[in-house]
N, C-alpha and C. Protein backbone atom coordinates (compact mmCIF):
# COMPACT_ATOMS: atom_id res chain seq x y z
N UNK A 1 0.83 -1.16 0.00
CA UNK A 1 0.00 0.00 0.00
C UNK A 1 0.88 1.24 0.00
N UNK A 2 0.79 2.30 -1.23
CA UNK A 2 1.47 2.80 -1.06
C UNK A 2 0.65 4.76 -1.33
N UNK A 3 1.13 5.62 -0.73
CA UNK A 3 0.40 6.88 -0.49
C UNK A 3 0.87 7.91 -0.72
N UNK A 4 0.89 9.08 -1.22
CA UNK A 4 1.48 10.55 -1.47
C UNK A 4 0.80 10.98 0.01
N UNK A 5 1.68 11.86 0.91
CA UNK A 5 1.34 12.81 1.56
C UNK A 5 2.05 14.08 1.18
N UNK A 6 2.03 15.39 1.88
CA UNK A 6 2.55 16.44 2.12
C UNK A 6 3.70 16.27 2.50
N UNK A 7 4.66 17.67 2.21
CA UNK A 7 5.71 17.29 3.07
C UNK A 7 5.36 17.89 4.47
N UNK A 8 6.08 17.25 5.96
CA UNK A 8 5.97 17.33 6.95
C UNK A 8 6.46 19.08 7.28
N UNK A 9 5.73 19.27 8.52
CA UNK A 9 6.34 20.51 9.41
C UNK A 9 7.40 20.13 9.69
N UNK A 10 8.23 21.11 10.53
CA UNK A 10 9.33 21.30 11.10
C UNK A 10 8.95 20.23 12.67
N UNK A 11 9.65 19.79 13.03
CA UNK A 11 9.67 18.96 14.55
C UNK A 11 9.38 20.07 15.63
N UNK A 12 10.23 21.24 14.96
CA UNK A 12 10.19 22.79 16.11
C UNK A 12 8.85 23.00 16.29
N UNK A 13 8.08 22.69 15.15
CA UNK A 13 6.41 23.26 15.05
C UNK A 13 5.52 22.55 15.84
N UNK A 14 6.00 21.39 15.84
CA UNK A 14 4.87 20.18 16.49
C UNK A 14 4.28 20.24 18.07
N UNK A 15 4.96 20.81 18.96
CA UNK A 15 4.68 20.76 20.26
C UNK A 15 4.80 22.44 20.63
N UNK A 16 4.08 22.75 21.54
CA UNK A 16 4.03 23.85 22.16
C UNK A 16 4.48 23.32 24.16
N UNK A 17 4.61 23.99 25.00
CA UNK A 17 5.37 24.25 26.53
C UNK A 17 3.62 24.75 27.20
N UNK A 18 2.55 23.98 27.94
CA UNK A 18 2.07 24.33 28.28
C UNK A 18 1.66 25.27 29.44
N UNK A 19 1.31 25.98 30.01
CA UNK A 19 1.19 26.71 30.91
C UNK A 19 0.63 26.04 32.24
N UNK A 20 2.00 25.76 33.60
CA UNK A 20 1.61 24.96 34.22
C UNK A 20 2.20 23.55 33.94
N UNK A 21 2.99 23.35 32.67
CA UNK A 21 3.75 22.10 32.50
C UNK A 21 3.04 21.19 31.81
N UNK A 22 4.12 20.83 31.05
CA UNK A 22 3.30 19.66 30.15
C UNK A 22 3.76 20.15 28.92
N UNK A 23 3.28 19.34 27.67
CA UNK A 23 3.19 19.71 26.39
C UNK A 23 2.20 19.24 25.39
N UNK A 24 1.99 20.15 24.58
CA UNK A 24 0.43 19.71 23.76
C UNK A 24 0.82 20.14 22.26
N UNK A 25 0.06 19.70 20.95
CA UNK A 25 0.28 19.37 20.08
C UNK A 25 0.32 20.78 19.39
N UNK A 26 0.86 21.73 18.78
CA UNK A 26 0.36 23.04 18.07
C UNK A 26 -1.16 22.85 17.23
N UNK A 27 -1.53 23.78 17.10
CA UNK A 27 -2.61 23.98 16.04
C UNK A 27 -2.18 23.56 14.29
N UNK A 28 -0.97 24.29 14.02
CA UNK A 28 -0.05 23.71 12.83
C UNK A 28 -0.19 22.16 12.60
N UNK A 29 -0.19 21.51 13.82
CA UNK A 29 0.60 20.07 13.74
C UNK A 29 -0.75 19.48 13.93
N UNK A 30 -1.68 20.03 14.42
CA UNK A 30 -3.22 18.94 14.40
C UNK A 30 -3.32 19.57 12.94
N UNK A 31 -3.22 20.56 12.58
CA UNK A 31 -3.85 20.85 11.27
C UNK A 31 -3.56 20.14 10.28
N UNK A 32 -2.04 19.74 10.55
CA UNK A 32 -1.44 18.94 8.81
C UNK A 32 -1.99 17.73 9.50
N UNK A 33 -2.20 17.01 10.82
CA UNK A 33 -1.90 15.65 11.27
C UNK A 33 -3.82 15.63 9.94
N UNK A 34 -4.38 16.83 10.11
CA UNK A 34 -5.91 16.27 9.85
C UNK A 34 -5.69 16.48 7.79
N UNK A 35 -5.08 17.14 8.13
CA UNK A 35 -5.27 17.69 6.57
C UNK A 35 -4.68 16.09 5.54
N UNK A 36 -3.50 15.65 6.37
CA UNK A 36 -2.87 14.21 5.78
C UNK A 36 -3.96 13.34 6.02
N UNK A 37 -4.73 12.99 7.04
CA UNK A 37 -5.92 12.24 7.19
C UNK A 37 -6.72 12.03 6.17
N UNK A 38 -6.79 13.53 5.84
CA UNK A 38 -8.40 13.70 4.65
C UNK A 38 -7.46 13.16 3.35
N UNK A 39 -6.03 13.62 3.24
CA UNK A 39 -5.63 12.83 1.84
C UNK A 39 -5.82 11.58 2.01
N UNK A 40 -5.17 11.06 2.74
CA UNK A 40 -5.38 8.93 2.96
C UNK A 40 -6.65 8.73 2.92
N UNK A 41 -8.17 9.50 3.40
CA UNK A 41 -9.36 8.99 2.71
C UNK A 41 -9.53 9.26 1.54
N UNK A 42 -9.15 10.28 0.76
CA UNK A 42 -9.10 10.42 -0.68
C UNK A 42 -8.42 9.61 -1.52
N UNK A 43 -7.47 9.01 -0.86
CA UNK A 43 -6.45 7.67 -1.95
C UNK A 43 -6.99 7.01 -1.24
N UNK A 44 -8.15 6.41 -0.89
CA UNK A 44 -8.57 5.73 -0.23
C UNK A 44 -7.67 4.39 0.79
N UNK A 45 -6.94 4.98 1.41
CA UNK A 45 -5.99 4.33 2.24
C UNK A 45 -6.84 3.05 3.48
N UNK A 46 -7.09 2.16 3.30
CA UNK A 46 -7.65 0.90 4.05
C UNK A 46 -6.54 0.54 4.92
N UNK A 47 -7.07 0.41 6.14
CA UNK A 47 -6.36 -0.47 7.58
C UNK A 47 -5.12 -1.63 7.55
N UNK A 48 -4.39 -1.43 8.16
CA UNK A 48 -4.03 -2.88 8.26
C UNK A 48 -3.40 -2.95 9.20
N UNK A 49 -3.84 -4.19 9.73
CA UNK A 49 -4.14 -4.96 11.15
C UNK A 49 -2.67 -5.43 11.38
N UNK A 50 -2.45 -5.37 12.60
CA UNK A 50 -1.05 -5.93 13.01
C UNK A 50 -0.19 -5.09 12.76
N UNK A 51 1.30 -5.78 12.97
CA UNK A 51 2.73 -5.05 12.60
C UNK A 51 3.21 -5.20 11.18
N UNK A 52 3.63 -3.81 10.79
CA UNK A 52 3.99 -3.18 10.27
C UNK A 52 5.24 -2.61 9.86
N UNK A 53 5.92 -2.23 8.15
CA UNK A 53 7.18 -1.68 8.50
C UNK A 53 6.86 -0.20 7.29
N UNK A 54 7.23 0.97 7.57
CA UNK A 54 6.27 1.95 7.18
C UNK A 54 7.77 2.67 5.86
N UNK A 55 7.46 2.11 4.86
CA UNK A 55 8.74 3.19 4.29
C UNK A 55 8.58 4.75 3.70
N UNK A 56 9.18 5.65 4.06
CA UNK A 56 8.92 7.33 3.90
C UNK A 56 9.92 7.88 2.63
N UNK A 57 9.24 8.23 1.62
CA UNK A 57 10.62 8.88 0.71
C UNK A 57 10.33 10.30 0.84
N UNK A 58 11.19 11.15 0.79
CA UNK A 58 10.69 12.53 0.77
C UNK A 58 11.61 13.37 -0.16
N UNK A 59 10.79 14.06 -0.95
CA UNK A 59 11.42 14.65 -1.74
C UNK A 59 12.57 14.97 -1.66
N UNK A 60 13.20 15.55 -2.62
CA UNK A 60 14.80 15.59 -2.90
C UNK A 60 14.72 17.43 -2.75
N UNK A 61 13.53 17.91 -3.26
CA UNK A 61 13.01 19.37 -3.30
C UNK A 61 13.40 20.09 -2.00
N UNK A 62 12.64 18.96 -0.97
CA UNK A 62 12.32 19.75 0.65
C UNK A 62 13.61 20.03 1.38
N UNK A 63 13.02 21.08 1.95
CA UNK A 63 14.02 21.84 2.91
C UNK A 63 14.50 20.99 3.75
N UNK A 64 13.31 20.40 4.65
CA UNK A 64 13.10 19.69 5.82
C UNK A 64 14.45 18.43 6.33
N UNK A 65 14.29 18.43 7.44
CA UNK A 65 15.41 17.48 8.18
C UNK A 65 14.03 15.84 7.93
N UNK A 66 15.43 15.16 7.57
CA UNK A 66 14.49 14.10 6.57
C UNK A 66 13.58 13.05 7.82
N UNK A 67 14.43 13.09 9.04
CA UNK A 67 13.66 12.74 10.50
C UNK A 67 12.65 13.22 10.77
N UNK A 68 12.26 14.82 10.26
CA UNK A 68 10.98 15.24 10.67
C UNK A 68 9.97 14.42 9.90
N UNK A 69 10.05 14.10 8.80
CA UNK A 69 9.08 13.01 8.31
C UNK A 69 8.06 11.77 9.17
N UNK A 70 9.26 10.98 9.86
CA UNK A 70 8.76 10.22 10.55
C UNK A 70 7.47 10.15 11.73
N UNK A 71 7.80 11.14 12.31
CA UNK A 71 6.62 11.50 13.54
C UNK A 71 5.01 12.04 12.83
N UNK A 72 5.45 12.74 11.80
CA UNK A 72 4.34 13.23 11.57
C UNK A 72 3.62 12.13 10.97
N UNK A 73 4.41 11.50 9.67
CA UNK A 73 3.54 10.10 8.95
C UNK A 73 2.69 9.52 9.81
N UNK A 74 3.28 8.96 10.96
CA UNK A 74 3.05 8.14 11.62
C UNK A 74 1.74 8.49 12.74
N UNK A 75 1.91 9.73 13.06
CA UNK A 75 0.88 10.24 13.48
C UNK A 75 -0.15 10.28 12.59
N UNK A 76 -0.36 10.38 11.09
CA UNK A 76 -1.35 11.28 10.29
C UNK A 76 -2.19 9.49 10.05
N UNK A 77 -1.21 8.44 9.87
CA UNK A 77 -1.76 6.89 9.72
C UNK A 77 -2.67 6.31 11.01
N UNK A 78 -2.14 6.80 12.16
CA UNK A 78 -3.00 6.70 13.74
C UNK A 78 -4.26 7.10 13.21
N UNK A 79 -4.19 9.03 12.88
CA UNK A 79 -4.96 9.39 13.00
C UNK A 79 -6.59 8.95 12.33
N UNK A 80 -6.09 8.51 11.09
CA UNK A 80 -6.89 7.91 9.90
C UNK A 80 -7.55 6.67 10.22
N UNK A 81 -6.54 5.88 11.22
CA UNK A 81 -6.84 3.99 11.37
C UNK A 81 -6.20 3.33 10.11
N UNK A 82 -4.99 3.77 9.59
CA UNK A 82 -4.53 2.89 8.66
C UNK A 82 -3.82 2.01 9.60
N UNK A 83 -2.92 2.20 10.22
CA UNK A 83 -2.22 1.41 11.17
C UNK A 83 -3.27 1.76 12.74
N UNK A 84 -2.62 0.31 13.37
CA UNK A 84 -3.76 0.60 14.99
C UNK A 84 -2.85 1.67 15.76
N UNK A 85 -1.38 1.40 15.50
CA UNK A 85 -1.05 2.44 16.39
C UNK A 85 0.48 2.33 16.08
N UNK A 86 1.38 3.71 17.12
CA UNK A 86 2.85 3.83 16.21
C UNK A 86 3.79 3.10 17.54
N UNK A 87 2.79 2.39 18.22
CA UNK A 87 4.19 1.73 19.39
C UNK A 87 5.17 0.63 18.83
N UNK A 88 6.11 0.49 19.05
CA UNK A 88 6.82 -1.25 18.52
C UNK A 88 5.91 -2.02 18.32
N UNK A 89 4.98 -2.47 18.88
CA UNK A 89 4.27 -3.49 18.85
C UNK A 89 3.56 -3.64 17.04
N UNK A 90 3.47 -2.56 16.94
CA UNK A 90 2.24 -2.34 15.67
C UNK A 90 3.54 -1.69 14.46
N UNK A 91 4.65 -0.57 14.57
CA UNK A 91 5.50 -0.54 13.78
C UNK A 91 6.51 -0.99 13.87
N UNK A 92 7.50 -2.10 13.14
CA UNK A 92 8.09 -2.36 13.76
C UNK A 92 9.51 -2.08 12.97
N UNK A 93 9.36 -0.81 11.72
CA UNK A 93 10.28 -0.43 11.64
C UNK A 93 10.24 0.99 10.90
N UNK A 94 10.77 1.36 10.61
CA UNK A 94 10.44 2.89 9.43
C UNK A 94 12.04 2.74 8.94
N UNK A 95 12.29 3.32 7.36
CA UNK A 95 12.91 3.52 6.51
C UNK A 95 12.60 4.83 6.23
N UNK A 96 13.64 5.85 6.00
CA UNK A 96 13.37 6.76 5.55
C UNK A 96 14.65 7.06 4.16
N UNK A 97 14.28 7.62 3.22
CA UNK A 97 15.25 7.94 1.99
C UNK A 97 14.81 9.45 1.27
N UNK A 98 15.94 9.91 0.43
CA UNK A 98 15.19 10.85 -0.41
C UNK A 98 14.61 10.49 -1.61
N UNK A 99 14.14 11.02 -2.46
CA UNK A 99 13.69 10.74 -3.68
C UNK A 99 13.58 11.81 -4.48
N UNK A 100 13.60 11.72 -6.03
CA UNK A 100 13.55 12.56 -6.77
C UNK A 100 12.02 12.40 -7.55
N UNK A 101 11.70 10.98 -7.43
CA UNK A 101 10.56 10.78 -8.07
C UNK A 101 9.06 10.88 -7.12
N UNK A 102 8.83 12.25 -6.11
CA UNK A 102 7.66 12.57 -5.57
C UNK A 102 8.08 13.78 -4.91
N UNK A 103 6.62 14.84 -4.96
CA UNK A 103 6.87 15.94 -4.62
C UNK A 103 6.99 16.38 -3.50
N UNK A 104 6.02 15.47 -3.09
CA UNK A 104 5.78 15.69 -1.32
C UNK A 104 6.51 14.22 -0.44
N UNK A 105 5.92 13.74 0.12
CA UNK A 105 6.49 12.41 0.55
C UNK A 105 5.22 11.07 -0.04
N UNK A 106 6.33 9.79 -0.31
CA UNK A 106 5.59 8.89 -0.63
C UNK A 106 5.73 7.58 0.42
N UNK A 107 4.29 7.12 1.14
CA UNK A 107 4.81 6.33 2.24
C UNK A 107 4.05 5.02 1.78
N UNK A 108 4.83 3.88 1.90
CA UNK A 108 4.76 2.36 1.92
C UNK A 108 4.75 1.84 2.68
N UNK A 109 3.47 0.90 3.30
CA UNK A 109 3.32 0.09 4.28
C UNK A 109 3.05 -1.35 4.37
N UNK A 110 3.94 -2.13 4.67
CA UNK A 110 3.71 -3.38 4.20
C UNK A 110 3.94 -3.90 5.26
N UNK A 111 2.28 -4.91 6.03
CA UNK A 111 2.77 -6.25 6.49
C UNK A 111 3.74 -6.74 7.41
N UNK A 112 4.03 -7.00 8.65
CA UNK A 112 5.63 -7.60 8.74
C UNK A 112 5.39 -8.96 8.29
N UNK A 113 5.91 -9.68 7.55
CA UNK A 113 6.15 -10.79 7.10
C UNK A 113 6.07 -10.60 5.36
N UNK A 114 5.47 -9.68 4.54
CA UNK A 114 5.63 -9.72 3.26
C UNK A 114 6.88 -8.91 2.75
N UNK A 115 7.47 -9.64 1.75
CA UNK A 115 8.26 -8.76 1.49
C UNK A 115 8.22 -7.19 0.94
């Protein structure tokens, strides 16, 4: 199964210092986490059950530190129900590379046991 998203925010963007302690998600970072959501129902992105190994290419274009990729994917697949969830248990690996052939990022999820 394989998906075009956006390219990711900055990691700097994702969390805000709450007042009183703690930390909570920016408005930025729910916004793309929802905005990547609504793409995976538009490529109509379907579930899959169990563990998982998630591969991320991201453009060759983007600014971005190619790690920021990871958190967000992985969040935007939670968010949707493509995967049940981003603990070890359920991913049990991520690949990340650049690419020249996609604009934004292209993510592959396959199975653990298929090649």
């Amino acid at each position: 199964m394989t998906y075009d998203l956006p390219l990711p925010i900055s990691t700097n963007a994702l969390y805000y210092n709450k007042e009183g302690g703690g930390r909570g998600k920016t408005a930025r970072y729910k916004a793309w986490v929802h905005d990547a959501a609504m793409i995976l129902l538009c490529q109509k992105a379907r579930p899959v059950a169990g563990p998982v190994r998630v591969q991320i290419e991201v453009s060759e274009k983007s600014r971005c530190d190619i790690d920021n990729a990871a958190k967000c994917v992985l969040d935007a697949l939670v968010a949707r129900g493509v995967i049940e969830d981003d603990r070890k248990k359920f991913v049990r690996g991520v690949s990340l590379e650049w690419s020249t052939e996609t604009e934004g990022m292209r993510v592959t999820i396959k199975p653990v046991g298929q090649a």
